[in-house]
C-alpha atoms as a PDB file:
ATOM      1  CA  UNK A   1     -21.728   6.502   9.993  1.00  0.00           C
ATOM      2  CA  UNK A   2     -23.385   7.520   6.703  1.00  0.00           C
ATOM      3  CA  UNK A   3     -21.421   8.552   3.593  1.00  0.00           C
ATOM      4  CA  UNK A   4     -22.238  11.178   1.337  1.00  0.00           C
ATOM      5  CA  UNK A   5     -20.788  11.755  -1.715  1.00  0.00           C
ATOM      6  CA  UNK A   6     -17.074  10.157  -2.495  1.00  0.00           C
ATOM      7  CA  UNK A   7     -14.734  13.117  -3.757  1.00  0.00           C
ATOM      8  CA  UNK A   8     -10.893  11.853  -4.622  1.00  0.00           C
ATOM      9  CA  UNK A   9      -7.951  13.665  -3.916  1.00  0.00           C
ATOM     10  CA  UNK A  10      -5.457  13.547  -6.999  1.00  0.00           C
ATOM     11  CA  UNK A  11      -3.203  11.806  -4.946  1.00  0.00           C
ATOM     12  CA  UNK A  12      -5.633   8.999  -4.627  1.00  0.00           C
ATOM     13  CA  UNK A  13      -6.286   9.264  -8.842  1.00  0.00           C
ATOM     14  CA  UNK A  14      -2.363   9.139  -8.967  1.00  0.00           C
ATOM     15  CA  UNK A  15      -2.039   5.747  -6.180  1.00  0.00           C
ATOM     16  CA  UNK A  16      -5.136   3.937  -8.204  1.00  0.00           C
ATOM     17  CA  UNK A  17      -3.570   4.132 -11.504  1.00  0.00           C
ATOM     18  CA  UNK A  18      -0.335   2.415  -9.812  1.00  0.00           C
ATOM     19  CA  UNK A  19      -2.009  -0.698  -8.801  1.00  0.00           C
ATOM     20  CA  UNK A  20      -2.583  -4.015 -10.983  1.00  0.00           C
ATOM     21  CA  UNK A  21      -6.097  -4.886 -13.119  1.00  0.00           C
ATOM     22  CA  UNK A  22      -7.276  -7.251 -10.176  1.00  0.00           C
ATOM     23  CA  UNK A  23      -6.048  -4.902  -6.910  1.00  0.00           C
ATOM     24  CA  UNK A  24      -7.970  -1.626  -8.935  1.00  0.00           C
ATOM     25  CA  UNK A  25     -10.863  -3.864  -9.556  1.00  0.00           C
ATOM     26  CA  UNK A  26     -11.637  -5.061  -5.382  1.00  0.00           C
ATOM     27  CA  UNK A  27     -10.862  -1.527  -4.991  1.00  0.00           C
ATOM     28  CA  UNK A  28     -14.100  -0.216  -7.286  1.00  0.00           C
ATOM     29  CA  UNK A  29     -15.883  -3.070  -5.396  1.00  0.00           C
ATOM     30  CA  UNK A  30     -14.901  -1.834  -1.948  1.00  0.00           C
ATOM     31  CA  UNK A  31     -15.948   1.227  -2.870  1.00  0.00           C
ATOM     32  CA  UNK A  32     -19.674   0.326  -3.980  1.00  0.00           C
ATOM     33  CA  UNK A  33     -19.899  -1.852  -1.071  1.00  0.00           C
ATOM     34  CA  UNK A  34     -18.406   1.105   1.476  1.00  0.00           C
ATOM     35  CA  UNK A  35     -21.362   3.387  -0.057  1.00  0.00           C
ATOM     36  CA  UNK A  36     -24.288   0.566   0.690  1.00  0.00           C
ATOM     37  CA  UNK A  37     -22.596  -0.391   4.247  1.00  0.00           C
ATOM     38  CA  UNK A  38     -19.805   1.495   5.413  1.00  0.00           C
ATOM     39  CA  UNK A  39     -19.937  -0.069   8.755  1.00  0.00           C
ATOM     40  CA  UNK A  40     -19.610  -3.605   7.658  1.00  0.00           C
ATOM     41  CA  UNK A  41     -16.977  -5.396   9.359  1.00  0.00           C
ATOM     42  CA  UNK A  42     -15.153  -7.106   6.290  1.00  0.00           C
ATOM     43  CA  UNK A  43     -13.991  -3.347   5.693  1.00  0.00           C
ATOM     44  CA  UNK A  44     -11.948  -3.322   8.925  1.00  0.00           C
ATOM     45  CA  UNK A  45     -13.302   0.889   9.230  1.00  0.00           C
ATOM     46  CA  UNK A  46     -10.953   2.460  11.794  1.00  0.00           C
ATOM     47  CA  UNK A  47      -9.683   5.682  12.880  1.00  0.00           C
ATOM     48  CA  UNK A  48      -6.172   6.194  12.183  1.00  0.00           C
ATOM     49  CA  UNK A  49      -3.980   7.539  14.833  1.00  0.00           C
ATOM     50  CA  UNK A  50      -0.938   9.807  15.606  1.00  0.00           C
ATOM     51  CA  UNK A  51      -0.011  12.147  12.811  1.00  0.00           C
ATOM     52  CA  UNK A  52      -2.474  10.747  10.501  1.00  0.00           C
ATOM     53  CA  UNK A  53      -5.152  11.635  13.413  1.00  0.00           C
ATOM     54  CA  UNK A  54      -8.988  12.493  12.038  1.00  0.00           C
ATOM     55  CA  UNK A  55      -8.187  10.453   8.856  1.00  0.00           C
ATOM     56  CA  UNK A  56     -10.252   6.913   8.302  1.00  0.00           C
ATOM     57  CA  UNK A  57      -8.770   3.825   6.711  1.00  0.00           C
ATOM     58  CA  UNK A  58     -10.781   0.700   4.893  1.00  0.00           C
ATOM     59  CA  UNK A  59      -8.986  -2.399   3.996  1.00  0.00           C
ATOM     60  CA  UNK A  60      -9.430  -3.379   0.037  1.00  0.00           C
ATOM     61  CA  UNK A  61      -8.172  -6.665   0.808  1.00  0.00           C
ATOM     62  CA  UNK A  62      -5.284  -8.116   3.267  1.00  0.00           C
ATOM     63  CA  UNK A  63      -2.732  -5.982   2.001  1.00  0.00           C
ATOM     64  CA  UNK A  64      -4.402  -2.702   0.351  1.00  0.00           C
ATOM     65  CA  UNK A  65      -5.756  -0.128   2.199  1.00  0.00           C
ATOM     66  CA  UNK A  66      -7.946   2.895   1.366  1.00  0.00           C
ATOM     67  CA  UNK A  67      -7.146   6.489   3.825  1.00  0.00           C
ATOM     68  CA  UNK A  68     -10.291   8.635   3.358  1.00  0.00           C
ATOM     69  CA  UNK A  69     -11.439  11.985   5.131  1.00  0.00           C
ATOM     70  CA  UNK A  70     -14.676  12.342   6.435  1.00  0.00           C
ATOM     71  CA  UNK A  71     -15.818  16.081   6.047  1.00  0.00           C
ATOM     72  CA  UNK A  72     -18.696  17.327   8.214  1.00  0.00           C
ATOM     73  CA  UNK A  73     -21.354  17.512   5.439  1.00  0.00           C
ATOM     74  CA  UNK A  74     -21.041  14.088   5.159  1.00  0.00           C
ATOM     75  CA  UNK A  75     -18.899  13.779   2.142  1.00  0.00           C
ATOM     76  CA  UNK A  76     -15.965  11.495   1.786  1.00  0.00           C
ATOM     77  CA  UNK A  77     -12.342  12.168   0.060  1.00  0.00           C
ATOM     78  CA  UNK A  78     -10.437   9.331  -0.547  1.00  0.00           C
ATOM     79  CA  UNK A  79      -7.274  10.296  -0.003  1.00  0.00           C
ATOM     80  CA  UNK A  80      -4.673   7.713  -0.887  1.00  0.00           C
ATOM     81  CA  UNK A  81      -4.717   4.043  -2.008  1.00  0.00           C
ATOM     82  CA  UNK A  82      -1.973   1.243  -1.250  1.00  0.00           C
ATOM     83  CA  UNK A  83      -0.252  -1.087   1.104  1.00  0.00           C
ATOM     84  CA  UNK A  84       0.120  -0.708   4.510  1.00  0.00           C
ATOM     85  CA  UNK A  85       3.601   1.378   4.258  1.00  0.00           C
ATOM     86  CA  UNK A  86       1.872   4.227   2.423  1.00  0.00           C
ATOM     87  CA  UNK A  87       0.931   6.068   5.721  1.00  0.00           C
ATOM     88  CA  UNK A  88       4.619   6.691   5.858  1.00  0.00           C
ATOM     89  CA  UNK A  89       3.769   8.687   3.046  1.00  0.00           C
ATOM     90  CA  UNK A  90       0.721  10.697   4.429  1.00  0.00           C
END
């Protein structure tokens, strides 16, 4: 898998601003290390399934997740940012 350029969806903007200092600061690391090796296995990559079908999903760390779209020139939007329950929200 390569990655492109990173585009965010508002919604993502929106869910970032929500978490804590030390949460939003793994996140920016996750990030920079997602561009350099987005098929390293501490990032847990994965297709998501059901009704969230063709959407990706990184962990941040045990309990934060990242739910990106791949688009087919090879640029990423990060959709949403949280804990596990936010696909609910997708």
């Amino acid at each position: 898998m390569k990655t492109g350029l990173i585009s965010y969806h508002p919604a993502f903007i929106k869910d970032l601003r929500k978490l804590d200092a030390i949460s939003s600061e793994h996140a920016t690391k996750t990030e920079n290390f997602f561009q350099k090796n987005p098929l390293h296995p501490s990032l847990r990559l994965h297709p998501l399934k059901g009704k969230l079908h063709g959407l990706w999903s990184i962990s941040v760390t045990k309990g934060i997740r990242i739910v990106f779209e791949r688009m087919e020139n090879g640029e990423v939007v990060f959709l949403s940012i949280g804990k596990h329950d936010m696909y609910r929200s997708l």
